[in-house]
N, C-alpha and C. Protein backbone atom coordinates (compact mmCIF):
# COMPACT_ATOMS: atom_id res chain seq x y z
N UNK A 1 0.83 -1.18 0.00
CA UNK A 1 0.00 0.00 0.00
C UNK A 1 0.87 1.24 0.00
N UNK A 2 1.24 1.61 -0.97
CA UNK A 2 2.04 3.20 -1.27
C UNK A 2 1.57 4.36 -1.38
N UNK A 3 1.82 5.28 -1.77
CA UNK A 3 1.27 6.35 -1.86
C UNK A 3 0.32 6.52 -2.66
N UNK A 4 0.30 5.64 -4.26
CA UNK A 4 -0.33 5.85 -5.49
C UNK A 4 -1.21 4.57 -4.78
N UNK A 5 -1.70 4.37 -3.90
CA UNK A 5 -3.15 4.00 -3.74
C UNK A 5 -3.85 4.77 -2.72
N UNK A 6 -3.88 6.08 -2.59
CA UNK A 6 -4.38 6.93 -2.27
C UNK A 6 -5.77 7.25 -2.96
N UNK A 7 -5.99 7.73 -4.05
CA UNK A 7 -6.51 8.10 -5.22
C UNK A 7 -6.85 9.39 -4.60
N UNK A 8 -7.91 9.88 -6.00
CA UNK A 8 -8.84 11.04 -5.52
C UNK A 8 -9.70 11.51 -4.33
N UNK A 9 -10.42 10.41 -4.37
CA UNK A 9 -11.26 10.33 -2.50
C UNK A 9 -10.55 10.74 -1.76
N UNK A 10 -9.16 9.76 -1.17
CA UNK A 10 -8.40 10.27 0.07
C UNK A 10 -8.06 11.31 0.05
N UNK A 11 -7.63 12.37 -1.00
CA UNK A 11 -7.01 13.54 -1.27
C UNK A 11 -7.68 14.14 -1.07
N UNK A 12 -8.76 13.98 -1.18
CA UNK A 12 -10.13 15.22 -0.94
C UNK A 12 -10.10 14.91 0.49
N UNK A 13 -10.39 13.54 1.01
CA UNK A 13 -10.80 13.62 2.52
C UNK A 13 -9.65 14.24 3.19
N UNK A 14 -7.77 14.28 3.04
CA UNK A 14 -6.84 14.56 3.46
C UNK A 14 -7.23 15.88 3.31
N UNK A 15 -7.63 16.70 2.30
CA UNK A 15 -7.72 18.22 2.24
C UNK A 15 -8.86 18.83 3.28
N UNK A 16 -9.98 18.04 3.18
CA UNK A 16 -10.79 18.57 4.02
C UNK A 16 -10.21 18.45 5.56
N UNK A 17 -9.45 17.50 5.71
CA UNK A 17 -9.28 17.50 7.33
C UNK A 17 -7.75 18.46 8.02
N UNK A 18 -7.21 18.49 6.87
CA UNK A 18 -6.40 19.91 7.01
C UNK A 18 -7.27 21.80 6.83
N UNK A 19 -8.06 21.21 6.41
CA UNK A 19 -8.67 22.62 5.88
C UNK A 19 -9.06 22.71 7.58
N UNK A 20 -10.11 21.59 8.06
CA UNK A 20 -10.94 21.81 9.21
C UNK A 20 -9.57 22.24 10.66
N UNK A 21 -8.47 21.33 10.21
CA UNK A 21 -7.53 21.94 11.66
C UNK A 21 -6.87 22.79 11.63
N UNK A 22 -6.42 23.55 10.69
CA UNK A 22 -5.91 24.71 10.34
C UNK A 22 -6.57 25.80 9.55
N UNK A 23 -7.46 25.87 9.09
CA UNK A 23 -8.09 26.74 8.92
C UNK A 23 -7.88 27.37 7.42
N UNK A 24 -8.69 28.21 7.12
CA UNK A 24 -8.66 28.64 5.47
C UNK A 24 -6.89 29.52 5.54
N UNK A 25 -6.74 30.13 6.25
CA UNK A 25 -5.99 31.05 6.72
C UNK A 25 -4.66 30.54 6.59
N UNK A 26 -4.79 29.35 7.16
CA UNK A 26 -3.10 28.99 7.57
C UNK A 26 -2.35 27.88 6.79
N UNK A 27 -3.17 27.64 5.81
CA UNK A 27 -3.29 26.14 5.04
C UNK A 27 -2.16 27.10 3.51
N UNK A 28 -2.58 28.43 3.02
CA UNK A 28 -1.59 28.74 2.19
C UNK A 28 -0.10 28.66 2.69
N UNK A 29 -0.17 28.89 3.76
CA UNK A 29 1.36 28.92 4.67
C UNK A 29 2.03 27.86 5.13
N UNK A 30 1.50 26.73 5.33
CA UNK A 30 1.59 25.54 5.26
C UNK A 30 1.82 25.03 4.16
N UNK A 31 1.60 24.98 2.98
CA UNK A 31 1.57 24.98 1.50
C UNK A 31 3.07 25.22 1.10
N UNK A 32 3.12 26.89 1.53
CA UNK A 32 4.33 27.25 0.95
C UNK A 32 5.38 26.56 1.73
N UNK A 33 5.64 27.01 2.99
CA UNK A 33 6.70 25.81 4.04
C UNK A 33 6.80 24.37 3.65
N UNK A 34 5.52 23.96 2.96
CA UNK A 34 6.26 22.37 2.56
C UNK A 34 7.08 22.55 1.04
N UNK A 35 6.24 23.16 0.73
CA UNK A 35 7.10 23.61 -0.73
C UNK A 35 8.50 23.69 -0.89
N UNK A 36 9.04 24.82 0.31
CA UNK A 36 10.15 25.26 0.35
C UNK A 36 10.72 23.93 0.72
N UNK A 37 10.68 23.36 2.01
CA UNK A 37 11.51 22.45 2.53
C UNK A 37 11.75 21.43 1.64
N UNK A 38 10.49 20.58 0.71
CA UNK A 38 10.54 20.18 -0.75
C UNK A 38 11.57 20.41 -1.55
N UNK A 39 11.45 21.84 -1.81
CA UNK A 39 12.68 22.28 -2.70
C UNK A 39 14.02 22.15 -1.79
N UNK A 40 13.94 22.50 -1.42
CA UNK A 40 15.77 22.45 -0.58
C UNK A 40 16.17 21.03 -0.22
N UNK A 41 15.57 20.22 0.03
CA UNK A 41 15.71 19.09 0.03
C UNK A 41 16.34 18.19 -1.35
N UNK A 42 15.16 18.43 -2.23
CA UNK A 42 16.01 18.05 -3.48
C UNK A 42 17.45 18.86 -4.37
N UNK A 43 17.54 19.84 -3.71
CA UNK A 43 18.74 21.07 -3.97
C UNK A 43 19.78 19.70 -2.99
N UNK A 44 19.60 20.22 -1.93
CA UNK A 44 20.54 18.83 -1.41
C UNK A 44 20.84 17.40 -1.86
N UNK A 45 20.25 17.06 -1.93
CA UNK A 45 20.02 15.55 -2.92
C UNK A 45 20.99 15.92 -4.33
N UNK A 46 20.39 16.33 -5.07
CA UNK A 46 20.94 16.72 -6.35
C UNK A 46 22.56 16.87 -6.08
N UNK A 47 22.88 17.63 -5.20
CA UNK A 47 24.29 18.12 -4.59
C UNK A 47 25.52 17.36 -4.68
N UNK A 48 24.69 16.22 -3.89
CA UNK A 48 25.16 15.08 -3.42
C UNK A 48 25.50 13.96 -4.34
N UNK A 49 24.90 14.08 -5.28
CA UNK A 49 24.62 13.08 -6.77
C UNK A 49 25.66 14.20 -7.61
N UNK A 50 26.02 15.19 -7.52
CA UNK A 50 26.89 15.74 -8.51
C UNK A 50 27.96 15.55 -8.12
N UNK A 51 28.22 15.71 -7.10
CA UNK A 51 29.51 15.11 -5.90
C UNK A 51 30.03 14.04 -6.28
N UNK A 52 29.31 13.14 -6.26
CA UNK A 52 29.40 11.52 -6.37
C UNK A 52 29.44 10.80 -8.13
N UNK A 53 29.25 11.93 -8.90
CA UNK A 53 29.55 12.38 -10.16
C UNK A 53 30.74 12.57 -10.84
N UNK A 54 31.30 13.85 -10.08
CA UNK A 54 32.30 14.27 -10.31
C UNK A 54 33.35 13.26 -9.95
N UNK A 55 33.09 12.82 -8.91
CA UNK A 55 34.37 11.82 -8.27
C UNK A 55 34.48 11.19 -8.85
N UNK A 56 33.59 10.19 -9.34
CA UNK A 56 33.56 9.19 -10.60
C UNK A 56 34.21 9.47 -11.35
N UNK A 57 33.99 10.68 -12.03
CA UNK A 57 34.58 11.50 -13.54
C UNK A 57 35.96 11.55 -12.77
N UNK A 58 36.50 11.90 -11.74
CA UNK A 58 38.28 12.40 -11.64
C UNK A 58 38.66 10.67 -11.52
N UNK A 59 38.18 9.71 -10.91
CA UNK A 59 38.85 8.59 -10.81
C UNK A 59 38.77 8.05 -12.11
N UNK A 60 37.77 8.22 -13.12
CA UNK A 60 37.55 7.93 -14.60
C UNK A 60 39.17 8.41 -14.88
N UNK A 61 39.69 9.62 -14.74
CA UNK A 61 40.42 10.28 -15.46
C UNK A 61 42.12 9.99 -15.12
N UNK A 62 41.58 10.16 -13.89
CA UNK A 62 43.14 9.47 -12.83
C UNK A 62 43.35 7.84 -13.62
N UNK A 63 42.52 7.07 -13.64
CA UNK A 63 42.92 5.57 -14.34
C UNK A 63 43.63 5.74 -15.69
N UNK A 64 42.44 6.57 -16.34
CA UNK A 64 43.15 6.68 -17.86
C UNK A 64 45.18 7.34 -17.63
N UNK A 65 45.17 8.15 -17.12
CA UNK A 65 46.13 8.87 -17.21
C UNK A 65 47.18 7.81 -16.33
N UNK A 66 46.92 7.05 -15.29
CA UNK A 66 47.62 6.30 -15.31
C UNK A 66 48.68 4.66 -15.69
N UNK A 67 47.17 4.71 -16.82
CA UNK A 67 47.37 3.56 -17.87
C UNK A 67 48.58 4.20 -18.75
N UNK A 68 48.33 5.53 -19.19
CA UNK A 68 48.92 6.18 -20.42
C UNK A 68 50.36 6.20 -20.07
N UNK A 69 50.52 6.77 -18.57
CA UNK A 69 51.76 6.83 -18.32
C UNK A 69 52.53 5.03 -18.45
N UNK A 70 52.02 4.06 -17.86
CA UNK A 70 52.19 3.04 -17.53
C UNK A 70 52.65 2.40 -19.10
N UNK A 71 51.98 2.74 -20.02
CA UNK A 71 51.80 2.58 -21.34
C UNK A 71 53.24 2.85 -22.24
N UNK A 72 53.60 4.57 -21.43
CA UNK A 72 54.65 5.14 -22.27
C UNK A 72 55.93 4.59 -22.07
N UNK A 73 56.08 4.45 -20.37
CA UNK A 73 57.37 3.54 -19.65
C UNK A 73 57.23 2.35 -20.28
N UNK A 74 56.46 1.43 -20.90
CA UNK A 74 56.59 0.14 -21.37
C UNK A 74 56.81 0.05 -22.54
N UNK A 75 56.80 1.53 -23.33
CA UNK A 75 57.97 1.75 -24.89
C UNK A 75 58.83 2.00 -24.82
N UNK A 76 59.19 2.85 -23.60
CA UNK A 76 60.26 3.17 -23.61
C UNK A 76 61.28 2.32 -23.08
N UNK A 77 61.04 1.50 -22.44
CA UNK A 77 61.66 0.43 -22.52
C UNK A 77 61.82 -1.23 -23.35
N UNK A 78 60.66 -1.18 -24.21
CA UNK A 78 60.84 -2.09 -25.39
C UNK A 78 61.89 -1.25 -26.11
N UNK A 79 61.68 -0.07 -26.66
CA UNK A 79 62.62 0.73 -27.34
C UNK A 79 64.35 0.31 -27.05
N UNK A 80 64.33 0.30 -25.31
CA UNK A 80 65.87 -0.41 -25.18
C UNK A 80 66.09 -1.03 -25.28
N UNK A 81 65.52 -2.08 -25.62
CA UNK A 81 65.94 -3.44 -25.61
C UNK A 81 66.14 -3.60 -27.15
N UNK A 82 65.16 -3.02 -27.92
CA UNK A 82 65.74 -3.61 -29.67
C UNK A 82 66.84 -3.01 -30.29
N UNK A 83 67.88 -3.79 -30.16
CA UNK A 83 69.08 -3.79 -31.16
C UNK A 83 69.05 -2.85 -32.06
N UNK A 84 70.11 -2.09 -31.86
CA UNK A 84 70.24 -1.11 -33.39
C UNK A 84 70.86 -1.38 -34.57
């Protein structure tokens, strides 16, 4: 039982019983405060996922670059070894 078996009914009955304890008055303000905290929340989240992004991307980059080097020392030393 998740959220998406709520439907229409409950949403109406959930609205009416916020309307009745808080009042016409205080229910826009309530509204906006979840809104906000909503938003900043996923501002955080997001943050955190770019973070965990980026790191990926520098260890992506750190491997390559240490293959390349690893790569160049292993010509440059085939290079010594073949007979001139």
């Amino acid at each position: 039982m998740g959220l998406g078996a709520i439907g229409i009914p409950g949403l109406i009955l959930i609205l009416i019983i916020a309307l009745v304890l808080f009042g016409p008055n205080k229910l826009p303000e309530l509204g906006r405060a979840f809104g906000k905290t909503l938003k900043e929340f996923k501002k955080g989240a997001n943050g955190i996922l770019d973070e965990d992004d980026k790191k990926k991307q520098d260890m992506t980059r750190k491997e390559i670059n240490e293959s390349e080097v690893t790569q160049s020392k292993n010509e440059k030393e085939d290079n010594r070894r073949l007979p001139e």
